[in-house]
Protein backbone atom coordinates (compact mmCIF):
# COMPACT_ATOMS: atom_id res chain seq x y z
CA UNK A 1 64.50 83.17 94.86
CA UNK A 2 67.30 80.87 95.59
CA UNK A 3 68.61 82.70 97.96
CA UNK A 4 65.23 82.87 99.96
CA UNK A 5 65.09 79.29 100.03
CA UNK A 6 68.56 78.68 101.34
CA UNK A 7 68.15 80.95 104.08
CA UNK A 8 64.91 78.54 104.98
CA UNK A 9 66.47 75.58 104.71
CA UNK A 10 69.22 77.42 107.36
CA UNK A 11 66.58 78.03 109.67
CA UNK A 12 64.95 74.41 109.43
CA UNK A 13 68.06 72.98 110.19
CA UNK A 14 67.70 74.92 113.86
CA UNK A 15 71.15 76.86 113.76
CA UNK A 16 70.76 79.40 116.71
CA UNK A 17 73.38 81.83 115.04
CA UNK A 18 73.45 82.84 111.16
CA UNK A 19 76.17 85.50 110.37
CA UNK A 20 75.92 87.08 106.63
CA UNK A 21 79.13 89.03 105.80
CA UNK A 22 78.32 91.09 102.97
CA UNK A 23 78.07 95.10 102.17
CA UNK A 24 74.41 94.41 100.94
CA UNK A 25 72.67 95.29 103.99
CA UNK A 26 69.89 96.07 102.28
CA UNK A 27 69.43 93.05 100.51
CA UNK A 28 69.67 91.22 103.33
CA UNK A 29 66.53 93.08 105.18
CA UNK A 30 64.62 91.92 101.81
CA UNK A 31 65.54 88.57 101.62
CA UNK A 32 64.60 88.13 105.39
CA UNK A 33 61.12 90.39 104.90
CA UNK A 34 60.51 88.01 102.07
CA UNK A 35 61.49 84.74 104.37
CA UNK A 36 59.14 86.24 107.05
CA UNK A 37 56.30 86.95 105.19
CA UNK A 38 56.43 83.60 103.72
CA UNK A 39 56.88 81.36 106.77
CA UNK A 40 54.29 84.17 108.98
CA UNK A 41 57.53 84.63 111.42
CA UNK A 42 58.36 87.63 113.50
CA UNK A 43 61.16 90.04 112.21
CA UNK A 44 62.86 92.50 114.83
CA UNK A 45 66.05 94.62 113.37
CA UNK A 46 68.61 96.33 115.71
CA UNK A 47 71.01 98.70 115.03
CA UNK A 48 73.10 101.38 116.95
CA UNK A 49 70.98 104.25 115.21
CA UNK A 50 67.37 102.54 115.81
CA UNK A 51 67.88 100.40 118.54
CA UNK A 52 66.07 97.09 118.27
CA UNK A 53 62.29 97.27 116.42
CA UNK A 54 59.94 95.59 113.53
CA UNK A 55 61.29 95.42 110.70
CA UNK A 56 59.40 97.56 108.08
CA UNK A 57 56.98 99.06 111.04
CA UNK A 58 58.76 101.92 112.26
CA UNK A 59 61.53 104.04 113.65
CA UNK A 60 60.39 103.36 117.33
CA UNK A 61 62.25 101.25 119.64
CA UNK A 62 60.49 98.56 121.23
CA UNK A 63 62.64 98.74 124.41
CA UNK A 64 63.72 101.44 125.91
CA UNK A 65 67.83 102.52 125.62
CA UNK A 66 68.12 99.38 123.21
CA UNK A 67 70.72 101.06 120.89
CA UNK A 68 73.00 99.71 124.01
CA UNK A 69 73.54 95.67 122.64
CA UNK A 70 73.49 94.56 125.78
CA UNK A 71 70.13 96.07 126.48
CA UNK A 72 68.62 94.78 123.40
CA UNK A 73 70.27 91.05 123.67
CA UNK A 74 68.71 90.52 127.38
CA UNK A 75 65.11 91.86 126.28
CA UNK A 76 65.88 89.32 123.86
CA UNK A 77 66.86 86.41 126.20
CA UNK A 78 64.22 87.20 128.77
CA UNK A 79 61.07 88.50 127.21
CA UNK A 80 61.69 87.70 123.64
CA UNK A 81 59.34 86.25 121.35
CA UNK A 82 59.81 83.40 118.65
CA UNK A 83 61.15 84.50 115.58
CA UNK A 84 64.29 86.20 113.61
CA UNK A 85 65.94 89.06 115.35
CA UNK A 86 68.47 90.84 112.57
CA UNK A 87 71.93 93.02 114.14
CA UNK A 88 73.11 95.23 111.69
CA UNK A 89 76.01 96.89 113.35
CA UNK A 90 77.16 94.64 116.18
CA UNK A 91 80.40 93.50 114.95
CA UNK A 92 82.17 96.11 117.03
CA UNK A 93 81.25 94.79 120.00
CA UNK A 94 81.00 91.09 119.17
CA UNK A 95 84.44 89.86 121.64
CA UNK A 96 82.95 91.58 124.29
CA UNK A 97 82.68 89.04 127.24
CA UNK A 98 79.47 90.05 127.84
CA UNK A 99 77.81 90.32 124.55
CA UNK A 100 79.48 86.65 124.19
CA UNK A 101 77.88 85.45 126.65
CA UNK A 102 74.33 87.04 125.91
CA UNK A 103 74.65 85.49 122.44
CA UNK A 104 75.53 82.49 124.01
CA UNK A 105 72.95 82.04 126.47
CA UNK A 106 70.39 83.31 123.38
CA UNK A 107 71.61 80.30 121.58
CA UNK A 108 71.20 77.69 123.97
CA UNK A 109 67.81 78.68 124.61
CA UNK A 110 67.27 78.02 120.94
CA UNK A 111 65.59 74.88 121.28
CA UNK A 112 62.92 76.32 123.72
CA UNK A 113 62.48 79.40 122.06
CA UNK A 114 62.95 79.40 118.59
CA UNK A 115 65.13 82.47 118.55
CA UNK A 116 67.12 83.27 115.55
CA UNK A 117 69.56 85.62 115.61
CA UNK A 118 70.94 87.34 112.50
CA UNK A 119 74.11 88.93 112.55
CA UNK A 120 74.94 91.19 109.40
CA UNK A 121 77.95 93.02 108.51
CA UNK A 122 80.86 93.63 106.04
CA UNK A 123 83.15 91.44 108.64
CA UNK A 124 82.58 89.52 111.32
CA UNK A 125 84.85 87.79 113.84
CA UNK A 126 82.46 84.76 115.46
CA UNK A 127 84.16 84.37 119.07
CA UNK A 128 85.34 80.51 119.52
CA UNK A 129 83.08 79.29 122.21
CA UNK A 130 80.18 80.36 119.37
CA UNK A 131 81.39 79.05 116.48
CA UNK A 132 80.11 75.46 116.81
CA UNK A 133 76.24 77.00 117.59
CA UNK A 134 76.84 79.70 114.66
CA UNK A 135 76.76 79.07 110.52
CA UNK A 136 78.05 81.82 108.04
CA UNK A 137 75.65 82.53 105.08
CA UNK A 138 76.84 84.12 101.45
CA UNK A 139 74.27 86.03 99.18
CA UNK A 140 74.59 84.40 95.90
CA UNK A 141 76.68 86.64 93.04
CA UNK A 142 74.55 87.39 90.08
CA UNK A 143 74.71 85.18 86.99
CA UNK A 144 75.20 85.63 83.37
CA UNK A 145 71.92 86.11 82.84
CA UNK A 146 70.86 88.43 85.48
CA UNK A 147 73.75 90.33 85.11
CA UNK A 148 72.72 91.17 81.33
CA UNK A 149 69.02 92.04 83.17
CA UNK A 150 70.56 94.41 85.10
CA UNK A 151 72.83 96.26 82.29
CA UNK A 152 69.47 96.03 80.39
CA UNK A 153 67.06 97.86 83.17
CA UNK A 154 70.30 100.49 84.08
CA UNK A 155 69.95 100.87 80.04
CA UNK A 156 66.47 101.46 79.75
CA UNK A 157 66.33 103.91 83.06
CA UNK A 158 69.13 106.39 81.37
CA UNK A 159 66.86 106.02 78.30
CA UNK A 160 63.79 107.15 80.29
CA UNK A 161 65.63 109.79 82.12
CA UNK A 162 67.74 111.43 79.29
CA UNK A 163 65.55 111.04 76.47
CA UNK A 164 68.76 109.24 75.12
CA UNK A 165 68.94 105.71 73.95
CA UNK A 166 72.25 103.98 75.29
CA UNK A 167 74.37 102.82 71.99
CA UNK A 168 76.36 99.58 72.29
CA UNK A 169 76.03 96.07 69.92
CA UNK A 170 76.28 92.69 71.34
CA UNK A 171 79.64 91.48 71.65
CA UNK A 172 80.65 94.55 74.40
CA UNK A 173 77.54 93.37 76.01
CA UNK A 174 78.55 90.41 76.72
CA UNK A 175 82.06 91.34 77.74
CA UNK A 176 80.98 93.86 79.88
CA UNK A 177 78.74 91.01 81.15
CA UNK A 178 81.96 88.60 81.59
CA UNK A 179 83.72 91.28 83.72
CA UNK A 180 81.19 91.83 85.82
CA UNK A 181 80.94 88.03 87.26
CA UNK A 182 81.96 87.93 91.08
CA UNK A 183 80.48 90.88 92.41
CA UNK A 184 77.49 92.20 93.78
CA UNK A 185 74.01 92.89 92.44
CA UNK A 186 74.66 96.39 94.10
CA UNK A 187 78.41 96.91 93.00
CA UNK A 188 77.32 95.81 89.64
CA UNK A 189 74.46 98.12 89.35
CA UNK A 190 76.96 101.08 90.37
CA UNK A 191 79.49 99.77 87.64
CA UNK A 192 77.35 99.65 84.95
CA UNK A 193 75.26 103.25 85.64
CA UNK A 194 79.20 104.75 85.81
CA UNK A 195 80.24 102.98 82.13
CA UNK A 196 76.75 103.97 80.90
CA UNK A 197 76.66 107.95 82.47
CA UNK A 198 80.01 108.52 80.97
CA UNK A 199 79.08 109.14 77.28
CA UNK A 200 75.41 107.16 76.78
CA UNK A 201 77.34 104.22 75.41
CA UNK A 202 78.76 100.94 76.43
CA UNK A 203 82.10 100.83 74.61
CA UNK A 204 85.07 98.41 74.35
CA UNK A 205 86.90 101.53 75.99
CA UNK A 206 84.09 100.82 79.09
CA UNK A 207 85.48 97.14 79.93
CA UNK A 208 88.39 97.82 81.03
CA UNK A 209 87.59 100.15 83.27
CA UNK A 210 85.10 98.58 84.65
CA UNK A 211 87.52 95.86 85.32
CA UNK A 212 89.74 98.08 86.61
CA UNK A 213 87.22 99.72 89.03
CA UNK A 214 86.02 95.48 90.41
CA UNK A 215 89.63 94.83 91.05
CA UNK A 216 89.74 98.40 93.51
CA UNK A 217 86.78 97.00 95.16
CA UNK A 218 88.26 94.05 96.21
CA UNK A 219 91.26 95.88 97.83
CA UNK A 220 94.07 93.67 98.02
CA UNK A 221 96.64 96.48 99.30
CA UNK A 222 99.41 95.98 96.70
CA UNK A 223 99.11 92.03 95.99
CA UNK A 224 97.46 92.27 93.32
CA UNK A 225 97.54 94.44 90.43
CA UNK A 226 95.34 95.28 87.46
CA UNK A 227 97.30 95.89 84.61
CA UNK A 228 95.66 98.44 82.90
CA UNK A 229 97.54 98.29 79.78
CA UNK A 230 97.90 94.81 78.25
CA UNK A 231 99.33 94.75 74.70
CA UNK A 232 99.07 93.09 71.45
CA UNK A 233 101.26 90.33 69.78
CA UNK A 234 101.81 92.64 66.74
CA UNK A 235 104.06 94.61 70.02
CA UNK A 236 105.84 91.65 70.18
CA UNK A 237 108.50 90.37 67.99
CA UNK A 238 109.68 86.51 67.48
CA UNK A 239 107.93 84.13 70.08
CA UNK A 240 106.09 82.77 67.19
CA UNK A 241 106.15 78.57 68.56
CA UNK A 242 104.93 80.89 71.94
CA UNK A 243 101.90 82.61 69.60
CA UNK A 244 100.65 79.26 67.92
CA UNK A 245 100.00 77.65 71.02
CA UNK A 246 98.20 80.55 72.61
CA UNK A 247 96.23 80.54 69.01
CA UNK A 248 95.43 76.89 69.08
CA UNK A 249 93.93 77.47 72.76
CA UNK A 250 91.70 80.48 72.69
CA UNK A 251 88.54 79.10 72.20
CA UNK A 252 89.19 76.55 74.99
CA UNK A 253 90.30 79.11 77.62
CA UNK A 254 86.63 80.57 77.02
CA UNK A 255 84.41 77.38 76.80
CA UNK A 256 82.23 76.59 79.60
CA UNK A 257 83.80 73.37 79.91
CA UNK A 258 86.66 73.84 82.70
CA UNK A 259 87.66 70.22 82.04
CA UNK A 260 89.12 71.42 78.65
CA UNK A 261 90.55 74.94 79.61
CA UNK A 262 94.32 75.36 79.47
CA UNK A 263 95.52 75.94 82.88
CA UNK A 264 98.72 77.78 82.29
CA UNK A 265 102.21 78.03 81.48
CA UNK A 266 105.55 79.11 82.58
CA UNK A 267 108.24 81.29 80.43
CA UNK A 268 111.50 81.59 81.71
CA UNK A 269 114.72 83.30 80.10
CA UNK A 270 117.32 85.68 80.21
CA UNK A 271 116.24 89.27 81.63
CA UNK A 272 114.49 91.51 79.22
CA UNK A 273 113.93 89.32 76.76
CA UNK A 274 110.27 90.00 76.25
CA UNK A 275 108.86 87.44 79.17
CA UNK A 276 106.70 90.47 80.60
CA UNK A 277 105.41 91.61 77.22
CA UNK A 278 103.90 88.44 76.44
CA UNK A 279 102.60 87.96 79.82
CA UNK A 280 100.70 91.49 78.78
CA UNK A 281 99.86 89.92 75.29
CA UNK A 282 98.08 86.88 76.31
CA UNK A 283 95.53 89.20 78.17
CA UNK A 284 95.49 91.56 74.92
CA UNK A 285 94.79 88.74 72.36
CA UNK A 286 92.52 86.74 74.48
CA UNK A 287 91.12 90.04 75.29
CA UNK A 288 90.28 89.41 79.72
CA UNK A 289 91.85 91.19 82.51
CA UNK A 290 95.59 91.06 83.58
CA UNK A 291 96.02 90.31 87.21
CA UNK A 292 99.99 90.75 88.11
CA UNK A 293 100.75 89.53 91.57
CA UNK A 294 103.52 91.01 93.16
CA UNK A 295 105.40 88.30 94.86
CA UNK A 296 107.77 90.99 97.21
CA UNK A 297 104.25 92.47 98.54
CA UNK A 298 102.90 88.84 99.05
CA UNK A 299 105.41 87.94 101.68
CA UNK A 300 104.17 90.10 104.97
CA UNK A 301 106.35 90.44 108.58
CA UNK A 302 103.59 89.29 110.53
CA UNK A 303 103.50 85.88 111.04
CA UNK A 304 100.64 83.80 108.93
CA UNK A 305 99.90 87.34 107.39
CA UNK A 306 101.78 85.95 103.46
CA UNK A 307 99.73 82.60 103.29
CA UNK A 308 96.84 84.77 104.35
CA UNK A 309 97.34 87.22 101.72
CA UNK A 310 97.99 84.76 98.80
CA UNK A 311 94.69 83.36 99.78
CA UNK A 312 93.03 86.49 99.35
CA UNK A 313 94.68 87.10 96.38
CA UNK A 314 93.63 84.04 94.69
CA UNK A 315 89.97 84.28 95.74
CA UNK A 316 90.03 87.62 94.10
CA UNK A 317 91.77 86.28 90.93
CA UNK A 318 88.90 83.51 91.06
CA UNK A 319 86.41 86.15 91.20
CA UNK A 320 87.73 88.68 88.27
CA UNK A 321 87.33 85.36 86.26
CA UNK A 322 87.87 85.63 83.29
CA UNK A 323 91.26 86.27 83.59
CA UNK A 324 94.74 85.87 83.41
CA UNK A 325 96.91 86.00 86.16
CA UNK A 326 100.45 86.46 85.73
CA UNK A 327 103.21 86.01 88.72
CA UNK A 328 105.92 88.03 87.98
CA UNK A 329 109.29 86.31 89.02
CA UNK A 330 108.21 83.59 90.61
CA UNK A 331 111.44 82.31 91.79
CA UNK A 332 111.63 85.22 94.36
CA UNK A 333 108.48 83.92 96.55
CA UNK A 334 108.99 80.13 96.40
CA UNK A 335 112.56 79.98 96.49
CA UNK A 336 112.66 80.38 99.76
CA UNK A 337 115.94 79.80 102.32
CA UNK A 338 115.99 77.83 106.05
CA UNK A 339 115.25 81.42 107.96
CA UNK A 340 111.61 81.88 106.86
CA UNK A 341 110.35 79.56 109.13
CA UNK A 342 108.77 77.42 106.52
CA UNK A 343 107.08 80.69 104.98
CA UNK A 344 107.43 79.53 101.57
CA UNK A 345 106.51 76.12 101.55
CA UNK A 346 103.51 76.55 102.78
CA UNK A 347 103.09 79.36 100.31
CA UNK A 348 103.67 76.88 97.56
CA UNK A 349 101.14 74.22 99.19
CA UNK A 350 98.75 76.67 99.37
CA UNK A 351 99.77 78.02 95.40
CA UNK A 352 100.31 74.55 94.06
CA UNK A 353 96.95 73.27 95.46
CA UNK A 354 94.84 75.98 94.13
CA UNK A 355 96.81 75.50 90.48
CA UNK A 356 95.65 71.89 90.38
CA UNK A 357 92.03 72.48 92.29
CA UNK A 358 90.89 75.33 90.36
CA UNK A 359 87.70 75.44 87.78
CA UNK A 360 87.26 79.36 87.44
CA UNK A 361 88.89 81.07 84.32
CA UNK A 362 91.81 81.84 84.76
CA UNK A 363 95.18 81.03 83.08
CA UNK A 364 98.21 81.68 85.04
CA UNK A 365 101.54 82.90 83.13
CA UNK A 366 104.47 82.51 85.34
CA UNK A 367 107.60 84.66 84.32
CA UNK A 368 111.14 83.64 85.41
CA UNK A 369 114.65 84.86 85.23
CA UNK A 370 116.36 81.92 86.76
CA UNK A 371 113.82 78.73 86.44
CA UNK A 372 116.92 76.79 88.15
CA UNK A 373 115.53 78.09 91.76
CA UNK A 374 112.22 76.99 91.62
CA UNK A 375 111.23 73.68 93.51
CA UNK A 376 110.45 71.07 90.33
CA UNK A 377 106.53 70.18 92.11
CA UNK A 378 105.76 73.91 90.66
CA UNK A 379 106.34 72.92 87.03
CA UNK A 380 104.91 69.93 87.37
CA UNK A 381 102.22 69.00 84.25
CA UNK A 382 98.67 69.60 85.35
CA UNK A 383 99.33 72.61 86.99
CA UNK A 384 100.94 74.10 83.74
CA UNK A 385 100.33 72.91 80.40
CA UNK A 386 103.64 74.06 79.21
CA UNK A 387 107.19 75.53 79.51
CA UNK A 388 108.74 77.94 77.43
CA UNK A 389 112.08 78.67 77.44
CA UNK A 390 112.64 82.80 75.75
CA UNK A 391 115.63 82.72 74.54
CA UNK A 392 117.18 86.08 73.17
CA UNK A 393 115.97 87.16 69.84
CA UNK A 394 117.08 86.00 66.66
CA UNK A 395 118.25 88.23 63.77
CA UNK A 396 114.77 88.13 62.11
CA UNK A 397 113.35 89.39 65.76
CA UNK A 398 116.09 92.17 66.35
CA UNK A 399 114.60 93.72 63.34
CA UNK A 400 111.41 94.12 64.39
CA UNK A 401 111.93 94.80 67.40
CA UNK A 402 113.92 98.16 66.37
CA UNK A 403 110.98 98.52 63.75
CA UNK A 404 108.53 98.73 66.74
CA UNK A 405 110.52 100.73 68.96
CA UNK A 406 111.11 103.38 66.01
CA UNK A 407 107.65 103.79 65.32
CA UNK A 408 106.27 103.90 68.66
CA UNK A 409 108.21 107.18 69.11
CA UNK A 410 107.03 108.55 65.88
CA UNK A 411 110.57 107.97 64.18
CA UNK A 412 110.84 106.83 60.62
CA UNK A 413 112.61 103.89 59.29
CA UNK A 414 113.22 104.90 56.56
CA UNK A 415 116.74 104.75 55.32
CA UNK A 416 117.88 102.70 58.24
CA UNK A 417 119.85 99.45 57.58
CA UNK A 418 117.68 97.08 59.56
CA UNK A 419 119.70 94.19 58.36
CA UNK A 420 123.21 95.89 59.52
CA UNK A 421 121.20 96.72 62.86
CA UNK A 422 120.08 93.30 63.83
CA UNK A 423 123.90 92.04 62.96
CA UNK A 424 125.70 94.62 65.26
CA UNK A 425 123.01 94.17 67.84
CA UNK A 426 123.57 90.22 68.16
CA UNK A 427 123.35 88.87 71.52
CA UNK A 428 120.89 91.82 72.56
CA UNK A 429 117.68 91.69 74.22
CA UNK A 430 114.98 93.02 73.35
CA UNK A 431 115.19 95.20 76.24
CA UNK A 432 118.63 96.12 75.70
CA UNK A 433 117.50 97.14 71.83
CA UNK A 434 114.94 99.47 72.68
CA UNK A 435 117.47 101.10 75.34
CA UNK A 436 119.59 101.77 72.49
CA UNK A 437 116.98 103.15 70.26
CA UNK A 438 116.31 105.35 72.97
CA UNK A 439 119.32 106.51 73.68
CA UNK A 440 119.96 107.07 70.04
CA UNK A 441 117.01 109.57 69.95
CA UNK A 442 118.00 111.74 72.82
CA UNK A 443 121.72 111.73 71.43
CA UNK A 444 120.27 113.32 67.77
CA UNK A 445 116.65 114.51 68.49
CA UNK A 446 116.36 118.50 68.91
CA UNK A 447 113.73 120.54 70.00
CA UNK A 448 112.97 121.68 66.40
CA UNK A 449 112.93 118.07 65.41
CA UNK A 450 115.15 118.57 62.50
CA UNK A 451 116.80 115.84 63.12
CA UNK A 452 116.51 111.86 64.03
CA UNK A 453 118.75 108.99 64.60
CA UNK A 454 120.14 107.18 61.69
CA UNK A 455 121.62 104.01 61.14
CA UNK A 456 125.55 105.22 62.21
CA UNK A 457 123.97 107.02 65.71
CA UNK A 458 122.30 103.55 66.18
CA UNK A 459 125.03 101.30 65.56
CA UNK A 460 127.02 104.20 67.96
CA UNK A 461 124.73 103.38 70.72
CA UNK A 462 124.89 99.21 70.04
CA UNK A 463 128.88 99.15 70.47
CA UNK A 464 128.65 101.53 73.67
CA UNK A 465 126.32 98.93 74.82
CA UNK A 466 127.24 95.66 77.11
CA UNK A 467 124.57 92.89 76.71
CA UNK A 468 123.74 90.48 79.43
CA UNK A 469 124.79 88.23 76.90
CA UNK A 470 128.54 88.96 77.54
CA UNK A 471 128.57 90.09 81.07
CA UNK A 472 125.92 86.59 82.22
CA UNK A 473 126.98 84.44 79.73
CA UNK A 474 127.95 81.61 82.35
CA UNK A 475 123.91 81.72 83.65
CA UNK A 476 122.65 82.14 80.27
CA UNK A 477 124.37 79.14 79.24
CA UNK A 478 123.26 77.21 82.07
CA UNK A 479 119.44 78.22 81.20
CA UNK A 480 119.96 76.81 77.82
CA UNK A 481 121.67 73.83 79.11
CA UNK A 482 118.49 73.05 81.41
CA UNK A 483 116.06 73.80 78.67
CA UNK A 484 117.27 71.25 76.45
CA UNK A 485 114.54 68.68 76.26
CA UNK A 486 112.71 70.04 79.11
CA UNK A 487 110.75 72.94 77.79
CA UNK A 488 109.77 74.15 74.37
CA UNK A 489 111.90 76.99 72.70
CA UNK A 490 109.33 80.02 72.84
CA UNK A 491 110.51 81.23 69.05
């Protein structure tokens, strides 16, 4: 096992201190058992419970009162023996200027004695002074292949146990497989017995919430979001220069080959014009998680805690790979102004190195309002493949769009001048359409449902309506202005 060797090669290289953060305690005692046995080294395991012992021999403590650390470290650093000696719980205690110092007299000893100590836990804060005689060590993630083991074995034990054989076909296999990449052999185990324990089936209903239930165990307080409804393109109306190039690059965004993946893109527009929806319908069609980072939550009052947090969040976006990660008005967390003490440059260092850098799967959409505020080294090519300026729909699109919205509140269209709709509704959003379908419905619709808006209640609604057409026609101008022969119309 790979990771069997690497620990070996750890040890041979004579590093006093190896700290494994991971929640797979367990498979940490195995892998070192394993290690043991095959190198005919002595294995000693403390914890706060058991004090420190053999590992696999035993609930009794070889020293007396050594669930105290400090009890166990100096039998350690007087009396103990060559070999690997395992804490599993001392992270509370690990500043403590006297556990420091144990651990630090342990480790320069090392040489002499051939002490190795192991310190395991979900987190783990090395104190400076032992940072230069201490390495961290990460458990490999399962791959492809033994992921599809695993789903396979979970499979066969529901089988055994239920009598029951567990229906799925290939292609949600393999999905479910794709989602799973980045976690745990454990978490993955416990994902896959939920989808299967559900019904006896692995379903295209099961992926996304298995998804759903990786992205809550990577916690990210807020940053990051799993979108748990995407949508399709058929939801989206117009856009159509927008949906070719997403077409063309489909099967690229899911080779193996990161050197030909598309990387990303950027829409920007007036408000409500549909920039969020096709965020949402790039997941749908390309059928992969949506990630939506919240840029207000990013940015944190404690100082270093944003950059810190957008790091997280993009190690966790790396991890639900494949993916696509969209930033939500964008202009709001890189803007930036001279009293953030240099917040959100470093926020776009850290954003704009990771864009160019990356190799995982995932394609970032980034949705703007006012593309005029963001610094130019963001939209430079490499980092996004493309800008797309959404522009407000054109009479063809306004007629869908009302199409859509009618149907997807179980309202006919029949008898409705579409074509006199999309006229009196020029200069609308698509936003600002469905708003007026809306309120056309609750202006007609009665409880008996005798009743439902026709074309007059609609074009009511339209001329009681404002767009952002006429009341920001000054910054919508400007966007178009800007957008002339530096991005590609979306429609």
């Amino acid at each position: 096992m790979q990771d069997v060797h690497d620990l070996g090669l750890m040890i041979d290289r004579n590093i006093p201190i190896v700290v494994v953060e991971t929640h797979e305690e367990t498979r940490v005692l195995e892998l070192l058992t394993r290690l043991a046995m095959k190198r005919q080294l002595l294995v000693q395991r403390w914890s706060l419970t058991d004090g420190l012992g053999r590992l696999g021999f035993g609930e009794e403590p070889l020293v007396e009162n050594s669930e105290v650390p400090e009890v166990a470290l100096a039998h350690i650093r007087m009396n103990g023996d060559t070999g690997l000696y395992v804490f599993c719980d001392l992270h509370p205690f690990i500043n403590q200027p006297n556990i420091v110092r144990l651990l630090k007299d342990i480790a320069l000893q090392h040489e002499q004695k051939q002490q190795t100590l192991v310190l395991v836990s979900h987190q783990m804060e090395i104190a400076p002074e032992l940072q230069r005689l201490s390495a961290y060590f990460s458990l490999q993630l399962p791959n492809e292949h033994q992921l599809m083991s695993l789903v396979k074995e979970e499979a066969k034990a529901y089988a055994k146990r239920t009598g029951t054989r567990v229906k799925s076909d290939g292609a949600t296999l393999q999905q479910l497989v794709s989602n799973l990449r980045g976690v745990t052999f454990s978490d993955a185990r416990r994902l896959v017995r939920g989808a299967i324990v559900d019904d006896g089936a692995i379903t295209t209903t099961d992926v996304p919430e298995v998804s759903k239930a990786k992205m809550q165990l990577m916690d990210m307080d807020g940053v990051l979001g799993f979108e748990y409804e995407t949508a399709s393109f058929n939801d989206v109306a117009g856009l159509e220069a927008l949906k070719s190039w997403l077409a063309k690059r489909r099967g690229s965004f899911h080779s193996d080959d990161h050197k030909v993946r598309p990387k990303g893109l950027m829409l920007f527009g007036v408000q409500g014009s549909g920039k969020s929806l096709a965020a949402k319908a790039v997941a749908g069609a390309w059928q992969v998680p949506l990630l939506r980072m919240d840029m207000g939550v990013l940015y944190n009052r404690f100082f270093g805690e944003t950059e810190r947090n957008l790091r997280e969040a993009l190690k966790l976006a790396d991890v639900m790979s494949p993916c696509v990660l969209w930033i939500d008005e964008v202009e709001k967390g890189l803007a930036g102004d001279q009293n953030d003490s240099g917040v959100s440059q470093r926020v776009l260092g850290t954003l704009l190195t990771w864009m160019a850098e990356r190799d995982s799967q995932v394609f970032v959409v980034a949705t703007a309002n006012n593309i005029l505020q963001l610094p130019p080294e963001f939209m430079r090519k490499g980092r996004l493949d493309e800008i797309f300026f959404v522009d407000l729909p054109n009479h063809e699109a306004r007629k869908k769009i009302f199409e859509i919205h009618l149907n997807k509140r179980g309202l006919s269209d029949a008898g409705i001048d579409m074509d006199l709709l999309a006229v009196c509704s020029d200069g609308f959003s698509g936003a600002e359409i469905e708003q007026v379908v809306v309120s056309a419905y609750h202006a007609s619709h009665h409880p008996e449902g005798a009743s439902q808006p026709d074309t007059d209640a609609l074009i009511h609604e339209i001329q009681s309506t404002q767009p952002l057409s006429v009341t920001m026609s000054e910054q919508l101008d400007a966007l178009r202005i800007w957008a002339d022969g530096r991005a590609v119309h979306a429609d």
